[in-house]
PDB file of N, CA and C in Angstrom:
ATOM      1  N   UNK A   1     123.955 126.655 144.392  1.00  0.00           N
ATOM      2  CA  UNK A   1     123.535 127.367 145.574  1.00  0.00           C
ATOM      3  C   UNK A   1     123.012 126.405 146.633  1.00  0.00           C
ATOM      4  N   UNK A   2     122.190 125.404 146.333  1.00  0.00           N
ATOM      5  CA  UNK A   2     121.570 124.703 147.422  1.00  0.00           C
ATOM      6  C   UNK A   2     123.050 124.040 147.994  1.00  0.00           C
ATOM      7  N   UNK A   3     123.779 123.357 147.300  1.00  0.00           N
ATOM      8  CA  UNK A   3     125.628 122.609 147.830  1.00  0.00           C
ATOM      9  C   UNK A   3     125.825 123.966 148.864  1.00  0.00           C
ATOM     10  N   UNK A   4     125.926 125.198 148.153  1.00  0.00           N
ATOM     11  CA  UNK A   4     126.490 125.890 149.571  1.00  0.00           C
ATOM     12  C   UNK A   4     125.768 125.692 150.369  1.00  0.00           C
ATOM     13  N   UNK A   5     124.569 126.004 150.789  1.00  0.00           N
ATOM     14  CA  UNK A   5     123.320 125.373 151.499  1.00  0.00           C
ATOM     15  C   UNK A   5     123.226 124.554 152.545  1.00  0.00           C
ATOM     16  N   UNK A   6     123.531 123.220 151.525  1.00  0.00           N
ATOM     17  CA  UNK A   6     124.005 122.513 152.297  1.00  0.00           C
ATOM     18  C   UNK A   6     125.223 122.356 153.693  1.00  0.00           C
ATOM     19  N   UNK A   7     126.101 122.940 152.346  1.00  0.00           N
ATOM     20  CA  UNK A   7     127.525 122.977 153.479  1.00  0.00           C
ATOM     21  C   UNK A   7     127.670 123.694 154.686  1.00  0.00           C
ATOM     22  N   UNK A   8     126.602 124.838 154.739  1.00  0.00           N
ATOM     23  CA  UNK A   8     126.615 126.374 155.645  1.00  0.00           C
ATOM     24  C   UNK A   8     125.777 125.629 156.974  1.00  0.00           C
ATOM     25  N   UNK A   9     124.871 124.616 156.318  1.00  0.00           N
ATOM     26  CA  UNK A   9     123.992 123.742 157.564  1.00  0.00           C
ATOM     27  C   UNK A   9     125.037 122.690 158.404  1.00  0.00           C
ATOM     28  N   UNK A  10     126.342 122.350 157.551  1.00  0.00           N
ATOM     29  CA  UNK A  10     127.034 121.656 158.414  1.00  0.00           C
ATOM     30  C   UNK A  10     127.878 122.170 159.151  1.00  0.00           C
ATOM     31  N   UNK A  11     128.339 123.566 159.156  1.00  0.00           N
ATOM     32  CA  UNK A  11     129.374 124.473 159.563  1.00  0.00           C
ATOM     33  C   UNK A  11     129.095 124.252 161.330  1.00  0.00           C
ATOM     34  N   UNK A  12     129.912 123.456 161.967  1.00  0.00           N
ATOM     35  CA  UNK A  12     129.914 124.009 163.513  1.00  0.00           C
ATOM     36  C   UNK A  12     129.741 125.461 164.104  1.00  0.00           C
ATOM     37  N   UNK A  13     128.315 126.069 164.512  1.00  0.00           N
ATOM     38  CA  UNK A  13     128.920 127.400 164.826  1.00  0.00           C
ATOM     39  C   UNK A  13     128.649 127.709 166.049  1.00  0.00           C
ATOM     40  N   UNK A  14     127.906 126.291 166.871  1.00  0.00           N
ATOM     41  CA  UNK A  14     127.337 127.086 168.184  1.00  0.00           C
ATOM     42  C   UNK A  14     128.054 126.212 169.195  1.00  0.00           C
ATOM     43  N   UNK A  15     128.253 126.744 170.324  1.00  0.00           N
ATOM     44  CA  UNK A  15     128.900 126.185 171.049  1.00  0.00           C
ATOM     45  C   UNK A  15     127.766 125.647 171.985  1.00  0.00           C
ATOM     46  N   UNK A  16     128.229 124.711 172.886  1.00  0.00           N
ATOM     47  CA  UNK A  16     127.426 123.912 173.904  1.00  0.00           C
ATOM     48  C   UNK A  16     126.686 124.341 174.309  1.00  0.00           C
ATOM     49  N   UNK A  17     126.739 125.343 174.657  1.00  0.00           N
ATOM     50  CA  UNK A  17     125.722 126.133 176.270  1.00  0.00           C
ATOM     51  C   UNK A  17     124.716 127.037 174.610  1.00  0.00           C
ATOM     52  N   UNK A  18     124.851 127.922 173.872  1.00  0.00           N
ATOM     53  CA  UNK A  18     124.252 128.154 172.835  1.00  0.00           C
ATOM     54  C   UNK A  18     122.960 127.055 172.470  1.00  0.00           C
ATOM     55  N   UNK A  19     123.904 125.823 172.080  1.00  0.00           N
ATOM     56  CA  UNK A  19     123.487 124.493 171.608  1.00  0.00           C
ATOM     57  C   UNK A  19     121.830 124.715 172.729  1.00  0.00           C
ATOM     58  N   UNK A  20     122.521 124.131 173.916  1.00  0.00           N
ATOM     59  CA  UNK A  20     121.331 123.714 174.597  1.00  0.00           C
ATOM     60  C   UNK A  20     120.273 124.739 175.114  1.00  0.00           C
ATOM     61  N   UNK A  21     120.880 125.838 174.968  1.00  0.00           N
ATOM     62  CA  UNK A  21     120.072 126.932 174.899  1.00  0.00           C
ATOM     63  C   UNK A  21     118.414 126.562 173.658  1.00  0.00           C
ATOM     64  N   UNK A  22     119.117 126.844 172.480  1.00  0.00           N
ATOM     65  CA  UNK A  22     118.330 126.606 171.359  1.00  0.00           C
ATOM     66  C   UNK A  22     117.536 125.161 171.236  1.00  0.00           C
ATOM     67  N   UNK A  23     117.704 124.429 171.926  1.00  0.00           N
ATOM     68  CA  UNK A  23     117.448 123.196 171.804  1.00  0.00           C
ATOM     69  C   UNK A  23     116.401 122.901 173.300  1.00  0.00           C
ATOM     70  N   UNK A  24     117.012 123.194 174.385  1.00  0.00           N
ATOM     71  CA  UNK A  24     116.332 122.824 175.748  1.00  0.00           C
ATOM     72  C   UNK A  24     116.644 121.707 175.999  1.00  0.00           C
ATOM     73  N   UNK A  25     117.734 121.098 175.731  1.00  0.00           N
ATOM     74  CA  UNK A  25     118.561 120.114 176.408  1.00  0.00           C
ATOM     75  C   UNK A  25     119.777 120.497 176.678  1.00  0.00           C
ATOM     76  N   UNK A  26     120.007 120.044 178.227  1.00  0.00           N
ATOM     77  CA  UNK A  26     120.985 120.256 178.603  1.00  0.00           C
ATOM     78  C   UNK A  26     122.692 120.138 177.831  1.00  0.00           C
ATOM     79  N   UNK A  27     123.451 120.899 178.524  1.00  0.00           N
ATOM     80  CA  UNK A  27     124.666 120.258 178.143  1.00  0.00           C
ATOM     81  C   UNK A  27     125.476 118.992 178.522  1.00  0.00           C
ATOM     82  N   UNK A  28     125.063 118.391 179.747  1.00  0.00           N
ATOM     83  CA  UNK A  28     125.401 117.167 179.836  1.00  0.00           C
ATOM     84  C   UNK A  28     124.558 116.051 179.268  1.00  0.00           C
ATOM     85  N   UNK A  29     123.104 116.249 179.179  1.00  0.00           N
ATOM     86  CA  UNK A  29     122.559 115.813 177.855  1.00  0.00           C
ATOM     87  C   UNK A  29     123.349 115.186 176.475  1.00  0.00           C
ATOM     88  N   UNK A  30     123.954 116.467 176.241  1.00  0.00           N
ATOM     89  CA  UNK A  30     124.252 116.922 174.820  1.00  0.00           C
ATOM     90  C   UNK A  30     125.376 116.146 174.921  1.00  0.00           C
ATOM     91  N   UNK A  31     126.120 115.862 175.824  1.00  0.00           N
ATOM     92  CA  UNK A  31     127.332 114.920 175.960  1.00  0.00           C
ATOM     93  C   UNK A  31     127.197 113.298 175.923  1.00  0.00           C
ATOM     94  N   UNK A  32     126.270 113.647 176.763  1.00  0.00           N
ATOM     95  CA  UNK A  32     125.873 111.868 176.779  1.00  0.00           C
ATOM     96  C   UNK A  32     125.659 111.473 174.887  1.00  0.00           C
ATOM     97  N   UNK A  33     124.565 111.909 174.533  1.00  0.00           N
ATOM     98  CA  UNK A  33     124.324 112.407 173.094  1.00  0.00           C
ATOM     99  C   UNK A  33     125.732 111.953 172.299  1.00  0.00           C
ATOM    100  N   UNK A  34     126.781 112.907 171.798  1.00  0.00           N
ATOM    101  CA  UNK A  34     127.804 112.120 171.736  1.00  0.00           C
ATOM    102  C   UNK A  34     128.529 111.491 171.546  1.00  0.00           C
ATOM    103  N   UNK A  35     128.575 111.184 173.549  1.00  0.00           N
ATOM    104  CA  UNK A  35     129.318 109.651 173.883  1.00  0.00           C
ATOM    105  C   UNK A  35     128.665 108.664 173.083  1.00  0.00           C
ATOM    106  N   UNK A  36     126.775 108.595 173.070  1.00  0.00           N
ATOM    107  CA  UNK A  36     126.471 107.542 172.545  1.00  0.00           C
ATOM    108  C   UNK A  36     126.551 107.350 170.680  1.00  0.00           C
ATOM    109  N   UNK A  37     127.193 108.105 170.526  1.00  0.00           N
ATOM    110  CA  UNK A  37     127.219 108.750 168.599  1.00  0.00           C
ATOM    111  C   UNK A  37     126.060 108.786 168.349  1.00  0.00           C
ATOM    112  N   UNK A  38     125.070 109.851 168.768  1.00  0.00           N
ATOM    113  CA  UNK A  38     124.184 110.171 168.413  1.00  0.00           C
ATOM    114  C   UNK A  38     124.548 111.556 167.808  1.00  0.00           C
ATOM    115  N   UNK A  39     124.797 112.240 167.841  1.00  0.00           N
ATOM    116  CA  UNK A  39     125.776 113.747 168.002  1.00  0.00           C
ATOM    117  C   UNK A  39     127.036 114.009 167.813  1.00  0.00           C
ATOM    118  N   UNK A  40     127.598 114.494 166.189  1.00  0.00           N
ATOM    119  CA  UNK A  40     128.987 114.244 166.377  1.00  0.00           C
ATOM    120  C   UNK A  40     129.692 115.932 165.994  1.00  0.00           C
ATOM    121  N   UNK A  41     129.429 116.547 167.174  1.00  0.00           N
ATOM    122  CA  UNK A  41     130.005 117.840 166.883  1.00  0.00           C
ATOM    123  C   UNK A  41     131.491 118.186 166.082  1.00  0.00           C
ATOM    124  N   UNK A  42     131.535 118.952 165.359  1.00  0.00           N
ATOM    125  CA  UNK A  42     132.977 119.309 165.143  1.00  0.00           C
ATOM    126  C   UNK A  42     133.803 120.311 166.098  1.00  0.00           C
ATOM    127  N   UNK A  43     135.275 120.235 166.361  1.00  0.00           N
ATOM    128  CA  UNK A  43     135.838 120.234 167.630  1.00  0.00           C
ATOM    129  C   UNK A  43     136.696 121.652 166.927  1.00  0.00           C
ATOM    130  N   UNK A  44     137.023 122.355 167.467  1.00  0.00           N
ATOM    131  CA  UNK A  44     138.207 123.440 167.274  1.00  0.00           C
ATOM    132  C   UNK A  44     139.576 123.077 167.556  1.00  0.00           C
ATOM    133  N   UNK A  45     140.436 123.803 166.792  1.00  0.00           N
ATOM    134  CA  UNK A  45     141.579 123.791 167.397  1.00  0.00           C
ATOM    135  C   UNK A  45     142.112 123.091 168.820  1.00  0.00           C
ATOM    136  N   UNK A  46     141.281 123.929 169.858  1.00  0.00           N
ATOM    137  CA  UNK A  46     141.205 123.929 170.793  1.00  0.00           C
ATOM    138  C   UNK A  46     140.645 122.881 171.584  1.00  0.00           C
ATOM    139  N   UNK A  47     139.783 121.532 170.971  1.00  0.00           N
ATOM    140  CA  UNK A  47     138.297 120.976 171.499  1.00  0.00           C
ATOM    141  C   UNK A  47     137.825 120.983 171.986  1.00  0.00           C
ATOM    142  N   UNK A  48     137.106 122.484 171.513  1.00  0.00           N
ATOM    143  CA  UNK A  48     135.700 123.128 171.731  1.00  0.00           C
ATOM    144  C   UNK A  48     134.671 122.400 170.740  1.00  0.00           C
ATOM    145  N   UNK A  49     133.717 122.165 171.537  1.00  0.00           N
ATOM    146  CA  UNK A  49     132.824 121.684 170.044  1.00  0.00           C
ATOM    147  C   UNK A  49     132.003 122.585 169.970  1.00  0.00           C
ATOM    148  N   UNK A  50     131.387 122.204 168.914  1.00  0.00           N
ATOM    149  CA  UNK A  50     130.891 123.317 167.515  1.00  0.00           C
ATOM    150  C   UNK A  50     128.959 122.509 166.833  1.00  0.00           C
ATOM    151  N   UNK A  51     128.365 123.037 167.271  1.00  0.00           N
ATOM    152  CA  UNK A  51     127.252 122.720 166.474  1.00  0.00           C
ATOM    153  C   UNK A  51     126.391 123.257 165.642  1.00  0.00           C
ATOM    154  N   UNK A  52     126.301 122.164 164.655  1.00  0.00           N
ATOM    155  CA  UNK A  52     125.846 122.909 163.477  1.00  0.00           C
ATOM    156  C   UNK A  52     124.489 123.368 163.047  1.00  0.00           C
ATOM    157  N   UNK A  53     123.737 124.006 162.415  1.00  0.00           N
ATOM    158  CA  UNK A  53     122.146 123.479 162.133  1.00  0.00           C
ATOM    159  C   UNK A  53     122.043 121.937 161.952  1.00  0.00           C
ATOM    160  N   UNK A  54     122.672 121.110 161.147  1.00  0.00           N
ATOM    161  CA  UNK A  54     122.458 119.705 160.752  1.00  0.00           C
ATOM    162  C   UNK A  54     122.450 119.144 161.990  1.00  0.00           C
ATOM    163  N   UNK A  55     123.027 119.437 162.726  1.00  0.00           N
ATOM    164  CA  UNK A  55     122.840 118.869 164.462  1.00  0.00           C
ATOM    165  C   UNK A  55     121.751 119.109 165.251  1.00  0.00           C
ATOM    166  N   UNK A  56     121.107 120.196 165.096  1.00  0.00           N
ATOM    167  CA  UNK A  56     120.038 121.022 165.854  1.00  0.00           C
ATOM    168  C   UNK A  56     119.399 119.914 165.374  1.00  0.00           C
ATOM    169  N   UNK A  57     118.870 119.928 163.514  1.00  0.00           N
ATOM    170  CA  UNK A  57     117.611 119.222 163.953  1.00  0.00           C
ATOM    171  C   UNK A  57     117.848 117.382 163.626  1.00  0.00           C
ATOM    172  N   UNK A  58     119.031 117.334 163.955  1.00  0.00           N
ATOM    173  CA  UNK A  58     119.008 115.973 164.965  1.00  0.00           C
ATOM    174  C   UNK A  58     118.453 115.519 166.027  1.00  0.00           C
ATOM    175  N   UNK A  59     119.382 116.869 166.409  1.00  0.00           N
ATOM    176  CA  UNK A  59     118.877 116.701 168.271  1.00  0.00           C
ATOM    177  C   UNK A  59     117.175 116.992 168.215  1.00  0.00           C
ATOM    178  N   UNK A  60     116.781 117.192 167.228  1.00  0.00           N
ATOM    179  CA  UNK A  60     114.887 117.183 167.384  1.00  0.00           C
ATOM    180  C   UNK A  60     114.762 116.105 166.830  1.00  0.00           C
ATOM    181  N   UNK A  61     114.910 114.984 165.977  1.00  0.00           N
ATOM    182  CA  UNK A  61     115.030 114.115 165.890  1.00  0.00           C
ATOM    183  C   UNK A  61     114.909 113.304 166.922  1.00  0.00           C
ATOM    184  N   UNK A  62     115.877 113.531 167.617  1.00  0.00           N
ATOM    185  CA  UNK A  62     116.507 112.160 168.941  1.00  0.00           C
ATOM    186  C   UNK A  62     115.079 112.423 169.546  1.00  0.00           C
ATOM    187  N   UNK A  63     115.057 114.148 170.358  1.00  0.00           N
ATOM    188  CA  UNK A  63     114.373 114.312 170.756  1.00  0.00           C
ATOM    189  C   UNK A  63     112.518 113.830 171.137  1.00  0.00           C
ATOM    190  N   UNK A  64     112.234 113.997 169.558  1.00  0.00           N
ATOM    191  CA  UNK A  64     110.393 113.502 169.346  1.00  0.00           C
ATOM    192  C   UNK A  64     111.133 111.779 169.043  1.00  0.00           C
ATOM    193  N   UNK A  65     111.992 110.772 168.793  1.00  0.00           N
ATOM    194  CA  UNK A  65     111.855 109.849 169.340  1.00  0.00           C
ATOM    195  C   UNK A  65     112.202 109.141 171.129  1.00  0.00           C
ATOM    196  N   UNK A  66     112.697 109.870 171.687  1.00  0.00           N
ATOM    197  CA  UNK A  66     112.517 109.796 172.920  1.00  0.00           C
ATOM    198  C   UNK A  66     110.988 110.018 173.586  1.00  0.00           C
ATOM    199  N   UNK A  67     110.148 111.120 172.982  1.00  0.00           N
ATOM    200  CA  UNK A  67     109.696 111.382 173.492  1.00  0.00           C
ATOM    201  C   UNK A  67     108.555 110.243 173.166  1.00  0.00           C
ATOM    202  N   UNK A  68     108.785 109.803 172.271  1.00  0.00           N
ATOM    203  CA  UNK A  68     107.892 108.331 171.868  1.00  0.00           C
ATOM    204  C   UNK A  68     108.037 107.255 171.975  1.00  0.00           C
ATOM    205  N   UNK A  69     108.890 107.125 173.172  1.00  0.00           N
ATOM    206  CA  UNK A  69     109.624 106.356 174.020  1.00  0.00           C
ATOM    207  C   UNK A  69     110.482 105.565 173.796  1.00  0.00           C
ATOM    208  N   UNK A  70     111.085 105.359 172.605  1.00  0.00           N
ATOM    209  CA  UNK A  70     112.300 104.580 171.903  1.00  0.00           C
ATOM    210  C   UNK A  70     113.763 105.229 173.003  1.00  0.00           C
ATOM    211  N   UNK A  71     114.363 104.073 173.195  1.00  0.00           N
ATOM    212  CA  UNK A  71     115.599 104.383 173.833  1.00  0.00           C
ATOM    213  C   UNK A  71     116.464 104.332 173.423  1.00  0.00           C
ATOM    214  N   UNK A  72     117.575 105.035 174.020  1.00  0.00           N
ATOM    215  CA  UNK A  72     118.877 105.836 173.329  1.00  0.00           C
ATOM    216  C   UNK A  72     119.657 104.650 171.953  1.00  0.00           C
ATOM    217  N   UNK A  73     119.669 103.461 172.327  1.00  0.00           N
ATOM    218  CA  UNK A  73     120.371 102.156 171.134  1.00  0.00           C
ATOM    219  C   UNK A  73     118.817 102.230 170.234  1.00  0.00           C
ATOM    220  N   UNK A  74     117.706 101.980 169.946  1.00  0.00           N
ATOM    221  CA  UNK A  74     117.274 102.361 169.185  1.00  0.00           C
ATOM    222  C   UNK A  74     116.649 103.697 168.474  1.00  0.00           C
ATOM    223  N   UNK A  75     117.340 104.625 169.152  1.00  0.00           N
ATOM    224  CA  UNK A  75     117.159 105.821 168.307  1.00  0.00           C
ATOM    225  C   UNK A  75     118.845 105.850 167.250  1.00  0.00           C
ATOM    226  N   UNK A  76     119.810 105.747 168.309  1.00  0.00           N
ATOM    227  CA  UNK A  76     121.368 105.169 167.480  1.00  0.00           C
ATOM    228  C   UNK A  76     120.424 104.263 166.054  1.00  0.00           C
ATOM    229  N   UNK A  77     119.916 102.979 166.273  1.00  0.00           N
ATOM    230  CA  UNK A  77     119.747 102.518 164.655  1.00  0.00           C
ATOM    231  C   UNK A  77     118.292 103.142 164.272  1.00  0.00           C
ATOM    232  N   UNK A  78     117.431 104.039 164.453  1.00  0.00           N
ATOM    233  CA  UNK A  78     116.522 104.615 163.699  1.00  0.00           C
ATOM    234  C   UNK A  78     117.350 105.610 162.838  1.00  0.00           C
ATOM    235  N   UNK A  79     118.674 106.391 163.713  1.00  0.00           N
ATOM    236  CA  UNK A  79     119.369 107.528 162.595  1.00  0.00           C
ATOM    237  C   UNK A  79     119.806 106.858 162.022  1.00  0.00           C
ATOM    238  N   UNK A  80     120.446 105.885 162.211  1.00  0.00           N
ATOM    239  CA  UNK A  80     121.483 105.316 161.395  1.00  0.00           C
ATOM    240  C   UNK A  80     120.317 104.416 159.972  1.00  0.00           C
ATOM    241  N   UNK A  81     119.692 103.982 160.098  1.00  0.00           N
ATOM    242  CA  UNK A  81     118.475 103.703 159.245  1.00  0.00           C
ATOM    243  C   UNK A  81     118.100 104.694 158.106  1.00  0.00           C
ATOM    244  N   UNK A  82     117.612 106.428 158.618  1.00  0.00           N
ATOM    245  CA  UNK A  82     117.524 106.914 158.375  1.00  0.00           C
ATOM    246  C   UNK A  82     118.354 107.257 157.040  1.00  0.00           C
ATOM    247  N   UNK A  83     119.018 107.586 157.995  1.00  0.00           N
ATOM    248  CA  UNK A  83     120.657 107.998 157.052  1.00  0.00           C
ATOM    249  C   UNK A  83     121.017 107.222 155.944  1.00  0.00           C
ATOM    250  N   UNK A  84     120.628 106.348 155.854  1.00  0.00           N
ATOM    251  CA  UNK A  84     121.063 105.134 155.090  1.00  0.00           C
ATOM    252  C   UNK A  84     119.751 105.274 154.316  1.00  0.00           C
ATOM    253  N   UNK A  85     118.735 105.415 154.264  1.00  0.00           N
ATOM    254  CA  UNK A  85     117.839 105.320 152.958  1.00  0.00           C
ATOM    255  C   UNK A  85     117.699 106.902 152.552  1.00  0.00           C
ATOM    256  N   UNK A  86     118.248 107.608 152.982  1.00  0.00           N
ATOM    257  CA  UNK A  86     118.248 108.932 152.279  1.00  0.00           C
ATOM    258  C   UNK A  86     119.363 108.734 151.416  1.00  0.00           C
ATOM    259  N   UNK A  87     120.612 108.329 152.080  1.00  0.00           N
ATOM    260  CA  UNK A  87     122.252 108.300 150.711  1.00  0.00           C
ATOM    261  C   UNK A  87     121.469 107.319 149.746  1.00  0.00           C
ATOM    262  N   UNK A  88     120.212 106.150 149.844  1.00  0.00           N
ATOM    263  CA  UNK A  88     120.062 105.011 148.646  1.00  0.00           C
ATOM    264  C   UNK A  88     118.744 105.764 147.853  1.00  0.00           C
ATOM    265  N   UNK A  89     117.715 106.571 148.912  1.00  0.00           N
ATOM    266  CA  UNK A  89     117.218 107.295 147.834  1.00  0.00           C
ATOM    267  C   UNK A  89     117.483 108.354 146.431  1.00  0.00           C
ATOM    268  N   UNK A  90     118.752 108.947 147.130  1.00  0.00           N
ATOM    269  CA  UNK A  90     119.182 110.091 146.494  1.00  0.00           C
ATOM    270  C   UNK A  90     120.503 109.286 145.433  1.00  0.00           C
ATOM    271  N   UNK A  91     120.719 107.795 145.478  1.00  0.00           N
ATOM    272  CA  UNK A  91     121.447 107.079 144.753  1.00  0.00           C
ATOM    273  C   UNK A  91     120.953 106.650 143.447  1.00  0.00           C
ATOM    274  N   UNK A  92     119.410 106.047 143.848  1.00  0.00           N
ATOM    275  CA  UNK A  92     118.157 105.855 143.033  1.00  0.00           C
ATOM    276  C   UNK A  92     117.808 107.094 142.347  1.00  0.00           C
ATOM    277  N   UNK A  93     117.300 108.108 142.757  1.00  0.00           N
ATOM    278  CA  UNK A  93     117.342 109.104 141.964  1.00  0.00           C
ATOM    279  C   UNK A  93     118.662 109.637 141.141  1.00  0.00           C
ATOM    280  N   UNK A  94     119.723 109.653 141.233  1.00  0.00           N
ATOM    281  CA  UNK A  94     120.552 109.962 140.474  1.00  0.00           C
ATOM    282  C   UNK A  94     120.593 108.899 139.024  1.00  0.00           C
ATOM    283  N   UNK A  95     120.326 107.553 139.249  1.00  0.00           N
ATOM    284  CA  UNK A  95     120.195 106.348 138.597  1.00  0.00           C
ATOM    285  C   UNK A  95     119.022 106.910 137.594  1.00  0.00           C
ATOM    286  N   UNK A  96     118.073 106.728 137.957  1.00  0.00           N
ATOM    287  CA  UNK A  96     116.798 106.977 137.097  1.00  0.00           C
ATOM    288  C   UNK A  96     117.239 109.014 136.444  1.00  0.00           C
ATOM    289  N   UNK A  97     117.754 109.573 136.412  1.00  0.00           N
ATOM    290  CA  UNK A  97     118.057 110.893 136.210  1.00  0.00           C
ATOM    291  C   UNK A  97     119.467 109.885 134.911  1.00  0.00           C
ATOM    292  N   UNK A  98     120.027 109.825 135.148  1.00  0.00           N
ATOM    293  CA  UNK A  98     121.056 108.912 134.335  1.00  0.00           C
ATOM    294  C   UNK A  98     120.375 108.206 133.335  1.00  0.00           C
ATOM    295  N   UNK A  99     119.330 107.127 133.497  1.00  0.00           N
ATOM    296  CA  UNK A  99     118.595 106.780 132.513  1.00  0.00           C
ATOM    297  C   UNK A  99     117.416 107.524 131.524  1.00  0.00           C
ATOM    298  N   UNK A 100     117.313 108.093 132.085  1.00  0.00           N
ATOM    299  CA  UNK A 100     116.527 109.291 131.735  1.00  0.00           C
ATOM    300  C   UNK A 100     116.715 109.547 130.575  1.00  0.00           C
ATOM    301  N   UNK A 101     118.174 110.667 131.138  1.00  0.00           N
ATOM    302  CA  UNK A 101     119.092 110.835 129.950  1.00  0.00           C
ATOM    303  C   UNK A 101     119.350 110.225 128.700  1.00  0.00           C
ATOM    304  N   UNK A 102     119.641 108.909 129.133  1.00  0.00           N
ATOM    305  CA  UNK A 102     120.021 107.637 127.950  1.00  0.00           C
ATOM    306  C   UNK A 102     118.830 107.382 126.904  1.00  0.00           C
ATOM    307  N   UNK A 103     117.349 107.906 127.414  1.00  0.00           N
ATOM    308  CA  UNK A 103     116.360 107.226 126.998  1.00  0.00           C
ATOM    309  C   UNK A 103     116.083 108.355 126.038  1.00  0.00           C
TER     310      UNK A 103
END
């Protein structure tokens, strides 16, 4: 149940103007966002993009570090940081869950 969970948080479902609705950043904001791969919406058929919850609270993310004055290339490597010790935490925990086992 939590995997579906997960997956239902990545589902693109809001569109731009929605997006910045819920958020209070603009849509050209949300573009710049993005351009800079901070934001990587999924696109429709059509490319419409699509945002997901997992995006929302990105964009609060970006957001409270902007607002703590880090600029747009170091908020790019704070997510990207981020991101990267959550896949090695949850690597580590699978490891020690594995030994566990063995023990």
């Amino acid at each position: 149940m939590t995997e579906e969970l997960g997956a239902r948080s990545l589902r693109g479902v809001y569109g731009i103007s929605v997006m910045a609705e819920l958020s209070g950043v603009g849509p050209q904001t949300l573009r710049l966002y993005e351009r800079r791969g901070l934001l990587t919406p999924v696109r429709t058929g059509g490319g419409t993009r699509r945002y997901s919850e997992a995006d929302l609270d990105t964009l609060g993310r970006i957001t409270a570090l902007l607002d703590d004055g880090v600029n747009l290339n170091g908020v790019r490597l704070i997510l990207s940081l981020e991101a990267e010790n959550s896949i090695l935490s949850a690597r580590v925990a699978q490891l020690s869950e594995s030994a566990d086992g063995r023990g």
